[in-house]
Protein backbone atom coordinates (compact mmCIF):
# COMPACT_ATOMS: atom_id res chain seq x y z
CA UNK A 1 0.00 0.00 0.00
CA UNK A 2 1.77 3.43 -1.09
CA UNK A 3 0.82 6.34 1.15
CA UNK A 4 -1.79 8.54 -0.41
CA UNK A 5 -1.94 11.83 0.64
CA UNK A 6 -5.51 12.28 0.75
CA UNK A 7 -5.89 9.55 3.54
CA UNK A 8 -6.12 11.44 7.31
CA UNK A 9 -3.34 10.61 9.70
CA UNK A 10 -5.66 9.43 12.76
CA UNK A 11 -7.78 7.03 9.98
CA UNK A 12 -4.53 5.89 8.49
CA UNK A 13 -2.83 4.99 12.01
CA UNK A 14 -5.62 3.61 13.18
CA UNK A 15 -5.98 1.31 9.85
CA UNK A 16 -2.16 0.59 10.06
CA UNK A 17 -2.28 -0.50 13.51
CA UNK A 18 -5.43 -3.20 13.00
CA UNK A 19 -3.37 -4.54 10.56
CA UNK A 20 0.23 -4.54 12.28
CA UNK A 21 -1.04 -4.63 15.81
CA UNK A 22 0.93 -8.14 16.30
CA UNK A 23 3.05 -8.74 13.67
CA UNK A 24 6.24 -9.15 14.21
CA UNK A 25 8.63 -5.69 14.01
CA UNK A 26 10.76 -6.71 10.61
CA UNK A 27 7.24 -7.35 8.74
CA UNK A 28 6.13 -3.65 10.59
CA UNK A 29 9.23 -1.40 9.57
CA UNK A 30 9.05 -3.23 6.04
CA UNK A 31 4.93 -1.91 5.88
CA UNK A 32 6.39 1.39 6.78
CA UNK A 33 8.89 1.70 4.66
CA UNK A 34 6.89 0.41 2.08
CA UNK A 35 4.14 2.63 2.88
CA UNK A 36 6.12 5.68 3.39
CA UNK A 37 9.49 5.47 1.09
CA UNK A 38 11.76 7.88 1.52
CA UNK A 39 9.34 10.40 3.60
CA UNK A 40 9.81 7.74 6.37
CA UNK A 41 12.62 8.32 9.26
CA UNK A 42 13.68 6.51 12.08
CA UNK A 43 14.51 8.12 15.53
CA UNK A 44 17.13 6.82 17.70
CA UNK A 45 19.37 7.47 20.54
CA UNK A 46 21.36 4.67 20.08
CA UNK A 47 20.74 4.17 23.54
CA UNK A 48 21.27 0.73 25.64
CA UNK A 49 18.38 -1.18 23.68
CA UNK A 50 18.43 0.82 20.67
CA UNK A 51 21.06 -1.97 18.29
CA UNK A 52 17.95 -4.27 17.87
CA UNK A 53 15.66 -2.19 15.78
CA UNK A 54 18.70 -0.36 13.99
CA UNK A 55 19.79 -3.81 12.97
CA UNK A 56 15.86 -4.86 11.95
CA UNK A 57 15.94 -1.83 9.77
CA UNK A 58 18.84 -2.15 8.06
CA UNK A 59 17.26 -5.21 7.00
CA UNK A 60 14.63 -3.32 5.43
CA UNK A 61 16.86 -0.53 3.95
CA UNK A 62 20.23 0.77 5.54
CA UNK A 63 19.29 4.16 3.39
CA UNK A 64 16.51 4.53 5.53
CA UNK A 65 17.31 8.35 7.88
CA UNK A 66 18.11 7.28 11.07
CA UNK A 67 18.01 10.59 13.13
CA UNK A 68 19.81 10.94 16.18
CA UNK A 69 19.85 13.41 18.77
CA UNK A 70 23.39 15.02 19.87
CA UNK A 71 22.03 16.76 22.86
CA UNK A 72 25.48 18.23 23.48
CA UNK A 73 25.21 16.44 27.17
CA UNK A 74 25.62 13.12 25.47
CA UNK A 75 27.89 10.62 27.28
CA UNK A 76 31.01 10.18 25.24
CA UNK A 77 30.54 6.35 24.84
CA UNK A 78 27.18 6.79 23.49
CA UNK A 79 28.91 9.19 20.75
CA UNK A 80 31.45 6.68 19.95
CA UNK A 81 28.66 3.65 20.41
CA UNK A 82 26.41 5.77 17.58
CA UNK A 83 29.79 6.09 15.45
CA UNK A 84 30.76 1.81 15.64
CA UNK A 85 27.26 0.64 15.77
CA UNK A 86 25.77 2.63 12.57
CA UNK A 87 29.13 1.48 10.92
CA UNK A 88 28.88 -2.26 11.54
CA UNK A 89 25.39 -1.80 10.57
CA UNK A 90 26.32 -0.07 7.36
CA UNK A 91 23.96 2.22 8.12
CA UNK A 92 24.20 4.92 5.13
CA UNK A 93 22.03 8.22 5.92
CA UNK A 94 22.22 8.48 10.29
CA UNK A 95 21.65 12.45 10.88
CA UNK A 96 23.18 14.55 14.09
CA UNK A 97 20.95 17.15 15.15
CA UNK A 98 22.14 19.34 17.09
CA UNK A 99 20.10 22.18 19.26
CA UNK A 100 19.99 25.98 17.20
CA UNK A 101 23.18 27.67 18.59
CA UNK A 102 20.63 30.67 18.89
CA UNK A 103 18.67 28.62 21.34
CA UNK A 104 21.41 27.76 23.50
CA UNK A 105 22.72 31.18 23.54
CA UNK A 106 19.19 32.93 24.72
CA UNK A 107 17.89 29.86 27.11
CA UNK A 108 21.11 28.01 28.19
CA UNK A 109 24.32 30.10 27.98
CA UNK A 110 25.99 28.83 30.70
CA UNK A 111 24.92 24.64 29.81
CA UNK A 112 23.16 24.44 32.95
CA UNK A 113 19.11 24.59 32.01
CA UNK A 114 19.14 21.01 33.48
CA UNK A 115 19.70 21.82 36.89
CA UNK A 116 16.63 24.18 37.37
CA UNK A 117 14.35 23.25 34.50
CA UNK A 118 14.75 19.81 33.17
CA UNK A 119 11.54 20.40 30.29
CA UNK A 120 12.93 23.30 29.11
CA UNK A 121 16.31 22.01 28.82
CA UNK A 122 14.84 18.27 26.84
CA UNK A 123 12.61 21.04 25.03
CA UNK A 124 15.37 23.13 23.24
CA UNK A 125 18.15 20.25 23.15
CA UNK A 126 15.71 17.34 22.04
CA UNK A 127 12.28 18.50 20.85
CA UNK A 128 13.34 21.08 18.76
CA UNK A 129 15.55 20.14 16.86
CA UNK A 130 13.59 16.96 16.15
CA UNK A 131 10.71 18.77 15.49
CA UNK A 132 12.43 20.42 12.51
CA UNK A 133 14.24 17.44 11.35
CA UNK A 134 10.90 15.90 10.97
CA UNK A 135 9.42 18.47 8.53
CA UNK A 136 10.70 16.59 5.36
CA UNK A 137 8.73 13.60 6.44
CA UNK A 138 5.82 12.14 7.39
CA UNK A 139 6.10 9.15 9.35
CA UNK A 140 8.58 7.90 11.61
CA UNK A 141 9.81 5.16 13.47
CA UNK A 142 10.47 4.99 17.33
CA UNK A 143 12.55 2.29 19.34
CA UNK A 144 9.60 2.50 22.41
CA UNK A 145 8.08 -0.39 24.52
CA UNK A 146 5.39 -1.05 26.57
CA UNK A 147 7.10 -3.23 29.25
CA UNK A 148 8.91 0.37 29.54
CA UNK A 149 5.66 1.13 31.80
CA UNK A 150 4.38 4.68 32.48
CA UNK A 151 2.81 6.23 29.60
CA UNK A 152 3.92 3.42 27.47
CA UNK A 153 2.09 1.04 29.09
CA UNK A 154 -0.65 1.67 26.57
CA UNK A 155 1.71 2.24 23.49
CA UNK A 156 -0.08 1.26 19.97
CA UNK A 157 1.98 -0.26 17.34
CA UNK A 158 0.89 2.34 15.02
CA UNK A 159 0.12 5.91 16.00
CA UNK A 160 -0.27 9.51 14.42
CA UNK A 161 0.80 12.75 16.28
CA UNK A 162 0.53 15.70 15.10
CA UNK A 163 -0.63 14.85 11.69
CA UNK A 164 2.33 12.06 11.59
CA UNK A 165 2.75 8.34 11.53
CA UNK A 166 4.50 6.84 14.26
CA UNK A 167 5.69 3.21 13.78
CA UNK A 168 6.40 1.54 17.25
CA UNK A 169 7.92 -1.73 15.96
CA UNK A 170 9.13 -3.26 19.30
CA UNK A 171 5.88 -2.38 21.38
CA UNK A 172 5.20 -5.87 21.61
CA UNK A 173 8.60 -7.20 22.54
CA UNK A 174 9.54 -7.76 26.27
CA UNK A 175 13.23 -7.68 27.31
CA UNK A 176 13.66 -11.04 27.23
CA UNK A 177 13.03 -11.33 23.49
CA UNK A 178 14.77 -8.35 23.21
CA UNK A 179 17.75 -9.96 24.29
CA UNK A 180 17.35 -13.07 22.83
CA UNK A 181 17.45 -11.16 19.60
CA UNK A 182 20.40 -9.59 20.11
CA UNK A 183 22.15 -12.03 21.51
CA UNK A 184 21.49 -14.39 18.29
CA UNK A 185 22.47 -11.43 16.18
CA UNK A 186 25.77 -11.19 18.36
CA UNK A 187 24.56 -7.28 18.56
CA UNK A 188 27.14 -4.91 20.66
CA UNK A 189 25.84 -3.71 23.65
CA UNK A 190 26.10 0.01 24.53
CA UNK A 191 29.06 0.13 26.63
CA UNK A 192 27.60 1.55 29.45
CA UNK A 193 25.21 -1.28 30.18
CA UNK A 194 27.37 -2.99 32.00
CA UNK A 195 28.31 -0.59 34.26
CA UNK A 196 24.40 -0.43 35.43
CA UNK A 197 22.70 2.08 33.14
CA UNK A 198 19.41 -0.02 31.82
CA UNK A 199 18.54 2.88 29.78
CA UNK A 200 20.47 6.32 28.34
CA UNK A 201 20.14 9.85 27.91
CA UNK A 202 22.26 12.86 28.85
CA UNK A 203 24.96 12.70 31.50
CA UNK A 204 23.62 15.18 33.97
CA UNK A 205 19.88 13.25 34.30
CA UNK A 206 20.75 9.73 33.87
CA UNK A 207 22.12 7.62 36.81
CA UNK A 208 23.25 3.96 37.28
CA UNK A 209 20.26 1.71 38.76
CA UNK A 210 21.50 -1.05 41.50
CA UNK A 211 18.27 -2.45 41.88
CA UNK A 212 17.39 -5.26 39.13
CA UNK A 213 13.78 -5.34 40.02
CA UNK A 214 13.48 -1.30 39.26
CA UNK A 215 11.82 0.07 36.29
CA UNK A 216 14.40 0.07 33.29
CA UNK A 217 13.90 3.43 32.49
CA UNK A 218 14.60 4.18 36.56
CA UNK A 219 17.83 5.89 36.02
CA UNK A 220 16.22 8.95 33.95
CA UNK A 221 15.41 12.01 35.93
CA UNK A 222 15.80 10.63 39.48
CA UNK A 223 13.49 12.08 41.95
CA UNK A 224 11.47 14.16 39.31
CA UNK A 225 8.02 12.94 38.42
CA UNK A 226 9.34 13.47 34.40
CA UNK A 227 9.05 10.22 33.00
CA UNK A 228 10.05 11.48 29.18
CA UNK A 229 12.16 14.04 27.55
CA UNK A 230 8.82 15.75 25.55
CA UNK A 231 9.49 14.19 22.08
CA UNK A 232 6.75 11.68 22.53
CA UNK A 233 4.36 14.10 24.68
CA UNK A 234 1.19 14.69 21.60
CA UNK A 235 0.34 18.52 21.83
CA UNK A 236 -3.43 19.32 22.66
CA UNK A 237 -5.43 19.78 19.90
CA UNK A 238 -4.68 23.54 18.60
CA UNK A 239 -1.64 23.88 19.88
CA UNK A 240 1.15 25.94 17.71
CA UNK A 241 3.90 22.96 16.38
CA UNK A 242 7.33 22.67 18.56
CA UNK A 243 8.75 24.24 14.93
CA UNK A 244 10.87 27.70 15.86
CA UNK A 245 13.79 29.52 15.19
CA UNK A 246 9.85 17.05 22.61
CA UNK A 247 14.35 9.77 22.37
């Protein structure tokens, strides 16, 4: 099925996700991609579960845009994880954005948003420059879960937001067949795993989690009752798009 532009997001989504609702994530991204062509993209943070659906989608296509967010507060290993793992991959077309130097200048000149305003910090380091990365397309693909919990508890396989597709290939998936997966695929694991951190974001809001019954997202915004960084947070219904000049 090619996309037609006439079809509405919401009745498109919601027609996508009867269909793909439990199929398995290769036979997903390959509907998307053969959906969508080249006005699909793929968002990741290449993060501590993020190898297994870079490595399903370069199945599909390793042209496909993978888009990745350099926050600037990035942990080095995850920079030089993004550089070996979209290599090995041969992934062809993986995108840095990078926050508008104008933005940092006016709401973070000193680099330390985080420590009194943690939304406003994911907002002009993460959601805007995502936001206009995401202009030249119209669907995308995300790397979330439900066993995540929170808000993704409830997470369809296929979903629009703000008049886009959203492909969530590995809703379905639990960790265990996560790691089964990458385990037969002899994936590399983001360095820092082993040193505690179940899941990864910027330095300064990330933190190593002892306890192995904890939530695997647990580590992200300790003590705050933020759960995400804003890039998956739908706007209400009139609101003005995150476009100027929420992974």
């Amino acid at each position: 099925m090619a996309y037609d532009q006439t079809d509405a997001a919401p009745t498109l989504a919601a027609r996508l996700d009867a269909e793909l609702r439990d199929a398995h994530p290769l036979t997903i991204l390959r509907k998307a991609y053969e959906t969508f062509g080249d006005k699909l993209a793929l968002v990741s943070s290449f993060g501590a579960e993020s190898a297994v659906l870079l490595h399903l989608a370069s199945q599909v296509s390793k042209d496909i845009p993978v888009l990745f967010l350099d926050t600037g507060m990035l942990f080095g290993q995850t920079l030089d994880y993004r550089k070996s793992l979209a290599a090995s991959l041969g992934l062809t077309d993986v995108r840095d954005l990078r926050p508008a130097f104008a933005d940092l200048a006016v709401q973070d000149p000193k680099s330390d948003l985080w420590r009194t305003d943690t939304d406003a910090c994911c907002h002009i380091r993460k959601v805007l420059p995502l936001d206009r990365a995401l202009e030249g397309f119209t669907a995308w693909c995300t790397g979330r879960k439900r066993f995540h919990g929170g808000d993704r508890l409830r997470l369809a396989v296929v979903e629009q937001a703000d008049g886009q597709i959203k492909f969530n290939p590995l809703a379905n998936w639990s960790k265990a067949e996560l790691d089964a997966y990458a385990a037969e695929h002899q994936l590399p694991a983001h360095p820092l795993v082993a040193q505690g951190f179940p899941s990864l974001g910027c330095w300064p809001c990330t933190k190593p989690v002892d306890d192995p019954n904890a939530d695997v997202r647990a580590g992200r915004w300790q003590g705050q009752d933020k759960t995400e960084c804003g890039i998956h947070v739908a706007r209400a219904p009139g609101a003005a798009p995150n476009v100027g000049g929420d992974i």
